[in-house]
N, C-alpha and C. Protein backbone atom coordinates (compact mmCIF):
# COMPACT_ATOMS: atom_id res chain seq x y z
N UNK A 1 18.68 24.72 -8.50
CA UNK A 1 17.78 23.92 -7.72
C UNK A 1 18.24 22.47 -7.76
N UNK A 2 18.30 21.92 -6.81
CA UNK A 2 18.87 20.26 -6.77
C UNK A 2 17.69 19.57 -6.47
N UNK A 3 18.09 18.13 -7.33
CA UNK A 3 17.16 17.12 -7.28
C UNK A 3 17.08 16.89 -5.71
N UNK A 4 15.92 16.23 -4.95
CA UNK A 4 15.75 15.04 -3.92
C UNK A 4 15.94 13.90 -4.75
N UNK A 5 16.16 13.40 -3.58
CA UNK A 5 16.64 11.66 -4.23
C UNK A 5 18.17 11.52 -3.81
N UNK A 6 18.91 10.49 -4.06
CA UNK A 6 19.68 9.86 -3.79
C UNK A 6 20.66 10.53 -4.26
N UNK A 7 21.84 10.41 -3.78
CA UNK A 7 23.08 11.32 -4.04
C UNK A 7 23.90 10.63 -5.28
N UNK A 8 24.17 10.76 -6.27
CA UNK A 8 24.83 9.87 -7.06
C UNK A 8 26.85 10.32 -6.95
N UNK A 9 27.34 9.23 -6.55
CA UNK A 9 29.05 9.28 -6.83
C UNK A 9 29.44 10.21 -7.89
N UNK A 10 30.48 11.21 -7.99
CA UNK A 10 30.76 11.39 -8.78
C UNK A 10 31.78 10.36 -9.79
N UNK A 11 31.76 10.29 -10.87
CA UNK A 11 32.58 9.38 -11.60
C UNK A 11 34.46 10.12 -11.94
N UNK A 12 34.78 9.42 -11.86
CA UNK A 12 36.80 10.01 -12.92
C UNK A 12 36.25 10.01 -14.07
N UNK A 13 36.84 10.27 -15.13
CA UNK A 13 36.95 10.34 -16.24
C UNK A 13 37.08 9.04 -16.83
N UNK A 14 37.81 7.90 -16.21
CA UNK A 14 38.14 6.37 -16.60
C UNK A 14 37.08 6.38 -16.36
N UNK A 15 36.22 6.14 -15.45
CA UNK A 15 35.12 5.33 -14.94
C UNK A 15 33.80 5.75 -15.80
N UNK A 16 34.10 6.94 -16.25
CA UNK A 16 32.95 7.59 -17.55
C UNK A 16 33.23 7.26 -18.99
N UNK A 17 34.25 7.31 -18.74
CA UNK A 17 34.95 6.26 -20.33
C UNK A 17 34.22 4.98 -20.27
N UNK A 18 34.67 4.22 -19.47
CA UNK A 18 34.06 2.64 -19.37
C UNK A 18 33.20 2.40 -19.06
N UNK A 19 32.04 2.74 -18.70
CA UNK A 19 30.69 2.90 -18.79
C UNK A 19 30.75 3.25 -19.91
N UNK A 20 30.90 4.48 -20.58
CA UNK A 20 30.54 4.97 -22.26
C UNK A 20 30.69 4.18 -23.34
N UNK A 21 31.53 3.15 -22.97
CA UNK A 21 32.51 2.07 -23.80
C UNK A 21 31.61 1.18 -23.74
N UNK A 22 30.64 1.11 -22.54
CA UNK A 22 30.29 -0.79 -21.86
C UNK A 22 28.51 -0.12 -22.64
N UNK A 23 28.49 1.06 -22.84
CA UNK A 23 26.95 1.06 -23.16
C UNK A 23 25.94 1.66 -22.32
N UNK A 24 26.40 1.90 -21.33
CA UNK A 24 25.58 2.50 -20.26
C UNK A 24 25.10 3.73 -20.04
N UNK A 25 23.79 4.43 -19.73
CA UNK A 25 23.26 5.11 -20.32
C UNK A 25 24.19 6.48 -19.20
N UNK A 26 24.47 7.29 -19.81
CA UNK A 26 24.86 8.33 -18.87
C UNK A 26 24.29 9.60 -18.20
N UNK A 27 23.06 9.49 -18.90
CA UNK A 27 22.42 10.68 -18.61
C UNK A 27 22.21 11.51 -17.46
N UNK A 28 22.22 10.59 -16.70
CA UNK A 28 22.02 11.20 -14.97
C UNK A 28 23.69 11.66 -14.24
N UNK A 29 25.08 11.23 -14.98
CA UNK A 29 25.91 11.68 -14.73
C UNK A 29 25.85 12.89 -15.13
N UNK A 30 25.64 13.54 -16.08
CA UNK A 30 25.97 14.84 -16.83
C UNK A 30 24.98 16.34 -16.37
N UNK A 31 25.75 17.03 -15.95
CA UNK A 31 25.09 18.48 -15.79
C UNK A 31 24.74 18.94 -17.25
N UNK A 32 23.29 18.74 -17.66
CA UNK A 32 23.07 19.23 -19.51
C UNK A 32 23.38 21.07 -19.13
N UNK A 33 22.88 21.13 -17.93
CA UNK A 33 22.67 22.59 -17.77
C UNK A 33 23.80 23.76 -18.57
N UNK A 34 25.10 22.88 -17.62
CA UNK A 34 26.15 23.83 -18.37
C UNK A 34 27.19 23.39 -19.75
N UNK A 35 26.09 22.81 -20.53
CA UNK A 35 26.53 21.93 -21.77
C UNK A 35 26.97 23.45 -22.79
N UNK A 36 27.68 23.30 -23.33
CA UNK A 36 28.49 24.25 -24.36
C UNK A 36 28.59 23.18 -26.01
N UNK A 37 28.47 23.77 -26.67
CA UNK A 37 29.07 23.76 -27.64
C UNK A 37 30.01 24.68 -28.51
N UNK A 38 31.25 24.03 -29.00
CA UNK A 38 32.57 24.30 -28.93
C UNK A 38 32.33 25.49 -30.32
N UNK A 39 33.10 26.36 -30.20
CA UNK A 39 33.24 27.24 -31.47
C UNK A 39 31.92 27.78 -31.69
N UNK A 40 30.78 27.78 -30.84
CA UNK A 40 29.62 28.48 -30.69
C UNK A 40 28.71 29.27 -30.17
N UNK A 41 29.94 30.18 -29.65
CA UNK A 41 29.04 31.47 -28.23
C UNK A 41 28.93 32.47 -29.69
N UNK A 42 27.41 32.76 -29.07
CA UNK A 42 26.87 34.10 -29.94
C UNK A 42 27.31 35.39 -29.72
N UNK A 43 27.85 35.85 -30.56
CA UNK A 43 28.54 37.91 -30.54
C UNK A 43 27.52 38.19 -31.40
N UNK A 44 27.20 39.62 -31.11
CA UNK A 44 26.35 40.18 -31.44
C UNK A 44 27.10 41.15 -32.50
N UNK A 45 26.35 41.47 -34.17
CA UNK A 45 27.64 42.33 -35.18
C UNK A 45 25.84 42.94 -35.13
N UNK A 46 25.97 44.31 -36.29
CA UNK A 46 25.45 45.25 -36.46
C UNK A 46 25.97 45.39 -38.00
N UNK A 47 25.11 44.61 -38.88
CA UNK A 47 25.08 44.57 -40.68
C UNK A 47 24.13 45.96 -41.27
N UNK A 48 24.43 46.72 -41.96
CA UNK A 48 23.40 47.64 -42.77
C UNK A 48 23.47 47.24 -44.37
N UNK A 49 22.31 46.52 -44.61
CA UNK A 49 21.82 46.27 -46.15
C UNK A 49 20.77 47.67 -46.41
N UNK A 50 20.71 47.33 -48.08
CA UNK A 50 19.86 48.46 -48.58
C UNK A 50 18.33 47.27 -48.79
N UNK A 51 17.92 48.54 -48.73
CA UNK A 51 16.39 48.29 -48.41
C UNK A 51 16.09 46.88 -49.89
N UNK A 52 16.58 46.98 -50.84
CA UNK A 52 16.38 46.05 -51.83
C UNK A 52 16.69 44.72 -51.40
N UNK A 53 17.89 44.26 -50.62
CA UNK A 53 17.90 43.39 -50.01
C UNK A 53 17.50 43.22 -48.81
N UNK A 54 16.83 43.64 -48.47
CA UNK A 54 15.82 43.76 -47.05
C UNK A 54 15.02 42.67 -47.63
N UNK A 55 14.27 43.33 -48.53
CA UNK A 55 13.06 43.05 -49.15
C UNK A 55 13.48 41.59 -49.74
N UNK A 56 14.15 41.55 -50.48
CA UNK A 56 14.29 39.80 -50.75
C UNK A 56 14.52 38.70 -50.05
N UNK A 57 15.51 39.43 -48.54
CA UNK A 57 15.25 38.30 -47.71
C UNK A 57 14.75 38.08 -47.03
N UNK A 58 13.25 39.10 -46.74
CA UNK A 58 12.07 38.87 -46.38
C UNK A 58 11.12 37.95 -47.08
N UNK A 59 11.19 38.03 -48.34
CA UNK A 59 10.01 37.07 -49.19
C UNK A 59 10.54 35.92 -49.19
N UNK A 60 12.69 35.32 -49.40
CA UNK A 60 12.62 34.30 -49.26
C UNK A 60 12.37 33.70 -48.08
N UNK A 61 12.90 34.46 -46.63
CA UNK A 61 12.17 34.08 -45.74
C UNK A 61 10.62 33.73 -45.24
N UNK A 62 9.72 34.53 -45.49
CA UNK A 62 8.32 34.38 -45.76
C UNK A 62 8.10 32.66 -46.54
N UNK A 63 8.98 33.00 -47.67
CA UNK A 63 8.46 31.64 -48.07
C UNK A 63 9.01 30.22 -47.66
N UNK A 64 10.23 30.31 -47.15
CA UNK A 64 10.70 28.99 -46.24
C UNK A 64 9.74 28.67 -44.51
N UNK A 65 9.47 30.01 -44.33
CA UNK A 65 8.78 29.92 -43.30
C UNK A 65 9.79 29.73 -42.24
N UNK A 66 10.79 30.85 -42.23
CA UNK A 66 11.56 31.03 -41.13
C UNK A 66 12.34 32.67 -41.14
N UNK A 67 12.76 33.30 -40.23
CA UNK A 67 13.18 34.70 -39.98
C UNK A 67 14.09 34.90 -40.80
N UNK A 68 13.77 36.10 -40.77
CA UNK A 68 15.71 36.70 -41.89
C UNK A 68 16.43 36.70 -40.97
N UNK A 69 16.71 36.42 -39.66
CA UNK A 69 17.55 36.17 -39.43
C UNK A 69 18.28 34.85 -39.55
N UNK A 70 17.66 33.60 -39.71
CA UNK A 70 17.88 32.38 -40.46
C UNK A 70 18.46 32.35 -41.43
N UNK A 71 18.20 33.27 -42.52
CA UNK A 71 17.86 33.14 -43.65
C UNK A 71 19.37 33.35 -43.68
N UNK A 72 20.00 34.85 -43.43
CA UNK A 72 21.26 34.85 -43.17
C UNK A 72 22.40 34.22 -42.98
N UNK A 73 21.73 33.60 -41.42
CA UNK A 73 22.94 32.50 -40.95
C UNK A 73 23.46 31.77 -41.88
N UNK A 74 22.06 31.16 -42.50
CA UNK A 74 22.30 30.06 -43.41
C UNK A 74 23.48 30.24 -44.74
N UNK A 75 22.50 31.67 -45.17
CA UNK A 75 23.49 31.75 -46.53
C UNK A 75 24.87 32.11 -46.34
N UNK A 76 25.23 32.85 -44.90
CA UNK A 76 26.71 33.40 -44.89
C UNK A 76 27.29 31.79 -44.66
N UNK A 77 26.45 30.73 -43.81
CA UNK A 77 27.15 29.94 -43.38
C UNK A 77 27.99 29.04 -44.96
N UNK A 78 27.07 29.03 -45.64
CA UNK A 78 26.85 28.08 -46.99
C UNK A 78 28.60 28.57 -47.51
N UNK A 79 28.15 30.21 -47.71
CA UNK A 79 29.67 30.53 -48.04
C UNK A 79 30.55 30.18 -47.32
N UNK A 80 30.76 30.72 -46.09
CA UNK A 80 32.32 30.34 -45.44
C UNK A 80 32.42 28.71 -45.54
N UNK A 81 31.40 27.52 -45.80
CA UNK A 81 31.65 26.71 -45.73
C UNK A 81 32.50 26.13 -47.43
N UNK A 82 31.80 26.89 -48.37
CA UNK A 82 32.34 26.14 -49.93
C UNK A 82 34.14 27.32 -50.04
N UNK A 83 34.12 28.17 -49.39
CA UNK A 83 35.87 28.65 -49.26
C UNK A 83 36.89 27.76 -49.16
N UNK A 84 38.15 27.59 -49.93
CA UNK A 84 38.95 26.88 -49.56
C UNK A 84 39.32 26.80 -48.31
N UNK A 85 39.64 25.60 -47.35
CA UNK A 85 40.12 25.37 -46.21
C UNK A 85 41.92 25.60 -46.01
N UNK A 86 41.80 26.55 -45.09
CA UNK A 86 43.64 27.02 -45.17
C UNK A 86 43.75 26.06 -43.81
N UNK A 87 45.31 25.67 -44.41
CA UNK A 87 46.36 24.67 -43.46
C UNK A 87 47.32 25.46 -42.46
N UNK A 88 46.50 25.55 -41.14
CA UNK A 88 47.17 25.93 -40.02
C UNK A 88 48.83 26.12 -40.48
């Protein structure tokens, strides 16, 4: 769906630089719509825990007050993050 209103120029890349540089607010240049962030499209995996750990990361979830599926992200993230970093 497109705005009414006034047609705005598209900018080069220089001309979005120097505005970005000079301070100027950009917001109305940018399509947020098809905004990505890099290294972050969701795949879908299929994990089977035993019911014992079901159950615990339900209560710690319960008690942070957010989903096991959170709860997850978080802790796998925690790990891959304290792993040594390998040099391309």
């Amino acid at each position: 769906m497109k705005k009414a209103g006034k047609k705005r120029k598209r900018l080069t890349a220089e001309e979005f630089d120097a505005r970005h540089d000079a301070g100027v607010d950009l917001s109305d240049n940018v399509d947020w719509s098809r905004g990505r962030f890099v290294n972050q499209e969701i795949r879908r995996v299929n994990v089977d825990f035993p019911q014992w750990m079901i159950d615990q990361m339900d209560q710690e979830a319960k008690r942070l007050g957010v989903t096991r599926q959170s709860i997850i992200k978080v802790w796998i993230a925690d790990r891959l993050e304290s792993l040594p970093k390998k040099i391309a």
